[in-house]
C-alpha atoms as a PDB file:
ATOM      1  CA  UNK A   1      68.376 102.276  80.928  1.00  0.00           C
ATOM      2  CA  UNK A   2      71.075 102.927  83.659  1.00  0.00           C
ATOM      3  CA  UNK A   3      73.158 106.434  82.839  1.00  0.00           C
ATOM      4  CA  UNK A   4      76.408 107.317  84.377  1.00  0.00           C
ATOM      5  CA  UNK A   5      76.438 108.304  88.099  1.00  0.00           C
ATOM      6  CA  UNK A   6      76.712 112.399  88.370  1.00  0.00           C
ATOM      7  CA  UNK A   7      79.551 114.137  87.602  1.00  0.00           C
ATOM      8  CA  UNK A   8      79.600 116.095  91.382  1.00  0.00           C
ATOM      9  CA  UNK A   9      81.213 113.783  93.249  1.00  0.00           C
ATOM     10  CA  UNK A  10      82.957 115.359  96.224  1.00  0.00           C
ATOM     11  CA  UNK A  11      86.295 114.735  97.567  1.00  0.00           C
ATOM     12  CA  UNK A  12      88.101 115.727 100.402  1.00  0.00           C
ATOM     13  CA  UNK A  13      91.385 115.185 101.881  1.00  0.00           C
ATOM     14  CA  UNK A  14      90.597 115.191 105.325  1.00  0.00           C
ATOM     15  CA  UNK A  15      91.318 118.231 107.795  1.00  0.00           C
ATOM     16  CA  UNK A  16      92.367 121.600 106.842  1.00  0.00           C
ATOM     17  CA  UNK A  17      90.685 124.012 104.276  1.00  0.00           C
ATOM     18  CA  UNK A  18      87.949 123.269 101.979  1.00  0.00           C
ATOM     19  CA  UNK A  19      87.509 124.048  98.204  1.00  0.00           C
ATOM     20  CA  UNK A  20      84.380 123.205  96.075  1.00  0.00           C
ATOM     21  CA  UNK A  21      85.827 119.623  95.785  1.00  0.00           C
ATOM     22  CA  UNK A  22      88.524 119.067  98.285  1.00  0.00           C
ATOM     23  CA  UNK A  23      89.949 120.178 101.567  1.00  0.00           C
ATOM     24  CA  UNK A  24      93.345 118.866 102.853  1.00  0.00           C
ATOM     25  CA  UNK A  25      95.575 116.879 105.755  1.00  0.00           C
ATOM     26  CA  UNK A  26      98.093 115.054 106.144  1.00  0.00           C
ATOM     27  CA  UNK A  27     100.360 113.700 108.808  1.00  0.00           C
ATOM     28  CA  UNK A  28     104.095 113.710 109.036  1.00  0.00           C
ATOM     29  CA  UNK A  29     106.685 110.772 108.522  1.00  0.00           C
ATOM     30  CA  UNK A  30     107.884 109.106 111.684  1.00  0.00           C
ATOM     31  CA  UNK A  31     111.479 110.132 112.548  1.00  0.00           C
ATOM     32  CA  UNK A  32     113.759 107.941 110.747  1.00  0.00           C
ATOM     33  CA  UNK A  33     111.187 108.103 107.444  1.00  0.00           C
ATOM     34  CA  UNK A  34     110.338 109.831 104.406  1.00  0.00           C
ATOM     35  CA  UNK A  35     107.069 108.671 104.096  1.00  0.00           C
ATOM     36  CA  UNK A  36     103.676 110.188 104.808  1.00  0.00           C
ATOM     37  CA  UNK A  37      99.584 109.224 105.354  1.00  0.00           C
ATOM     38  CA  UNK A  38      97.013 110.965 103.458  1.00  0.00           C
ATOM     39  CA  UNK A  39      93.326 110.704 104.343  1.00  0.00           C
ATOM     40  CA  UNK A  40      90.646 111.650 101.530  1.00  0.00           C
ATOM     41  CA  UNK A  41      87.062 111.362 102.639  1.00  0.00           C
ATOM     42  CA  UNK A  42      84.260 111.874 100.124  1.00  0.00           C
ATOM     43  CA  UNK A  43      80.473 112.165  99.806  1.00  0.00           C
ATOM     44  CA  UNK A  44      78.286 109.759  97.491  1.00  0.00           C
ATOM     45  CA  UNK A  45      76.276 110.723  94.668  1.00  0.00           C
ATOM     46  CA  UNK A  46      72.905 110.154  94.803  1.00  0.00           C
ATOM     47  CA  UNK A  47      71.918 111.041  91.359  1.00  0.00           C
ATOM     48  CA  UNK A  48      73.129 109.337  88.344  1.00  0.00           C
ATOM     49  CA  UNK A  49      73.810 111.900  85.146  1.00  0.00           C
ATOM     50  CA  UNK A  50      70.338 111.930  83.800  1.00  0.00           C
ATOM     51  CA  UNK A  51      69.523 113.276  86.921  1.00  0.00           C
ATOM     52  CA  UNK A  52      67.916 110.008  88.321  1.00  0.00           C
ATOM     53  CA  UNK A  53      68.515 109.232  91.819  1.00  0.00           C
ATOM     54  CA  UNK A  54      70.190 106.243  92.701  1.00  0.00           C
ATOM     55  CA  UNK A  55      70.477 103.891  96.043  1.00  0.00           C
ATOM     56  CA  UNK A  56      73.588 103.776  97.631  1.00  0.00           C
ATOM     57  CA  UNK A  57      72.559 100.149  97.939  1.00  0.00           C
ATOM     58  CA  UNK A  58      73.748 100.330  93.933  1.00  0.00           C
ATOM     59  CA  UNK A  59      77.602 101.604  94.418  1.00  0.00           C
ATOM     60  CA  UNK A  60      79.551  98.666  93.877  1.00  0.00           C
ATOM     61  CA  UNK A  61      82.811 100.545  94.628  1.00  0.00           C
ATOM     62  CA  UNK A  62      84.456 103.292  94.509  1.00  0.00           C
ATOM     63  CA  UNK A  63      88.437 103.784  92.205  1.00  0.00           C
ATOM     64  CA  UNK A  64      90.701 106.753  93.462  1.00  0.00           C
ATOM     65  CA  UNK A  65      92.997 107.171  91.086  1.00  0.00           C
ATOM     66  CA  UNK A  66      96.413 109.218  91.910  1.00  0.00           C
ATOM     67  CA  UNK A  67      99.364 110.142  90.848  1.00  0.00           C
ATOM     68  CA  UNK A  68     102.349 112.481  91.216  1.00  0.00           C
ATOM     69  CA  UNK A  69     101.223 113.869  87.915  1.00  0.00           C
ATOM     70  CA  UNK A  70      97.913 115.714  87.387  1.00  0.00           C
ATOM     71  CA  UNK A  71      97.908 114.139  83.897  1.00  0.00           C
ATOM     72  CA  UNK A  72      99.172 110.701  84.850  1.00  0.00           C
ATOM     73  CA  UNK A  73      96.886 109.035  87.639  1.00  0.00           C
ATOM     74  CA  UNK A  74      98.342 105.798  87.056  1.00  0.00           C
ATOM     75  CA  UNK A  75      98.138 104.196  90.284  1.00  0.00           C
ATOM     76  CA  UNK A  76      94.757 102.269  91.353  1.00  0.00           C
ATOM     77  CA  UNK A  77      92.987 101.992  94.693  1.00  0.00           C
ATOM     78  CA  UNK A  78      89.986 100.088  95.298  1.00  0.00           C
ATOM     79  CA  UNK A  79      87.755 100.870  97.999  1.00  0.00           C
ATOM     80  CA  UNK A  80      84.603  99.000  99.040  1.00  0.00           C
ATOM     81  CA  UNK A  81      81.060 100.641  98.176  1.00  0.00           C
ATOM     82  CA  UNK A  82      80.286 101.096 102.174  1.00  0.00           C
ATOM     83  CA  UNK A  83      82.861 103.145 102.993  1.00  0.00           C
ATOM     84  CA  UNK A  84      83.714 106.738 102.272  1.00  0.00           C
ATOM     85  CA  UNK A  85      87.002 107.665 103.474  1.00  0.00           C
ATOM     86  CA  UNK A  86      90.404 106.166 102.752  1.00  0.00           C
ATOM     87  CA  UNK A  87      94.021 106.796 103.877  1.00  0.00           C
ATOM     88  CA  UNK A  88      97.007 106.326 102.208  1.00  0.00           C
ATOM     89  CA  UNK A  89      99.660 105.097 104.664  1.00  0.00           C
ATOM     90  CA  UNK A  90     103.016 105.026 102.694  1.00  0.00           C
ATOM     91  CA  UNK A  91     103.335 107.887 100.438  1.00  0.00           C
ATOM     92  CA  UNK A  92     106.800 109.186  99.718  1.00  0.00           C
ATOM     93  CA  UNK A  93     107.451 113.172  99.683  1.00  0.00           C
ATOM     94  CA  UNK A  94     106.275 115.037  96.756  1.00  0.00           C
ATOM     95  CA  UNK A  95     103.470 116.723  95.208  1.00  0.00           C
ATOM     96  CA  UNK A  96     100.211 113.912  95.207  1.00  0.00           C
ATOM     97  CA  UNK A  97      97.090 114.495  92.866  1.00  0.00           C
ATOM     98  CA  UNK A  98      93.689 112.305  93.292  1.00  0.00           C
ATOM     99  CA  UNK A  99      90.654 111.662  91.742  1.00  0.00           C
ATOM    100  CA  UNK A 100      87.629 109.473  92.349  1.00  0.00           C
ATOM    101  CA  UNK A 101      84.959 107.157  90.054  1.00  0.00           C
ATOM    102  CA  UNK A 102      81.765 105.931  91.391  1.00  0.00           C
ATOM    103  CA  UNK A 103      81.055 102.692  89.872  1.00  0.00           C
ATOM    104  CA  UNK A 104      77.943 100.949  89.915  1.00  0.00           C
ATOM    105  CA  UNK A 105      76.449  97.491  90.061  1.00  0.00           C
ATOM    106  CA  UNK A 106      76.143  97.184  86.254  1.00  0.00           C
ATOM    107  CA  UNK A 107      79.702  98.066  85.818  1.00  0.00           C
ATOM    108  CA  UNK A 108      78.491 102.157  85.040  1.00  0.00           C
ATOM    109  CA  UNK A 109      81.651 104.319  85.899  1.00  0.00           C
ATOM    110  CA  UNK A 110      80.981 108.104  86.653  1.00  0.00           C
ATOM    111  CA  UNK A 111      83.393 110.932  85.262  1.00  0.00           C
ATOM    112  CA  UNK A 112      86.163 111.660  88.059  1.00  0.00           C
ATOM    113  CA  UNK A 113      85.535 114.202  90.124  1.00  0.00           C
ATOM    114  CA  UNK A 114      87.529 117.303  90.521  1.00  0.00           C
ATOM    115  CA  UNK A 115      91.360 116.751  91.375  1.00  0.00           C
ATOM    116  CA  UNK A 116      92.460 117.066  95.173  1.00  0.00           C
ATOM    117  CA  UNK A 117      96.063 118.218  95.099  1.00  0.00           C
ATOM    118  CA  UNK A 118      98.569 117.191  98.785  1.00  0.00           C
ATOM    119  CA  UNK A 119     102.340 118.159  98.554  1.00  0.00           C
ATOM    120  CA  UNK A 120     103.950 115.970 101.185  1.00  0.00           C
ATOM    121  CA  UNK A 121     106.966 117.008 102.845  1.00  0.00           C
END
């Protein structure tokens, strides 16, 4: 029987310090605009919960799901199984929160990982 992927999962916002689940970047509006990129990057599992490994080959996606509210990560962003990074091009100032799900062939969904917090200027 297929368990949930690991709880682990890694994410990073791409480019300045690093915590046990995230490190952090972002770049700055364009004159004339009040909105801002973020980049998160993140590592896949390769252990499912029961501690059986699993083929990347068996990621069918990944889900980041953010917010401007820790508790509220509304908002929905798909991102193929083959990649591992993603940037988010038209965020408006503010304090940003994200999380990621692994989700497998079968339809499995992991736990989110840890929040990555970005306060855009």
């Amino acid at each position: 029987m297929t368990t949930l992927l690991r709880t682990g999962l890694t994410l990073f916002l791409a480019g300045t310090c690093s915590f046990s689940y995230s490190s952090a970047s972002a770049q700055q509006p364009q004159p004339g605009t009040s909105l801002n990129s973020v980049d998160l990057s993140w590592t896949a599992p390769l252990t499912r919960m029961d501690g059986s490994s699993i083929a990347l080959s068996e990621i069918h996606h990944y889900e980041i799901r953010y917010g401007m509210s820790a508790k509220d990560l509304s908002k929905l962003q798909k991102v193929d199984s083959d990649e591992t990074r993603y940037r988010f091009k038209s965020l408006r100032q503010g304090r940003w929160h994200f999380s990621i799900v692994v989700v497998d062939d079968n339809g499995l969904k992991s736990p989110p990982s840890g929040l990555v917090t970005k306060k855009l200027n």
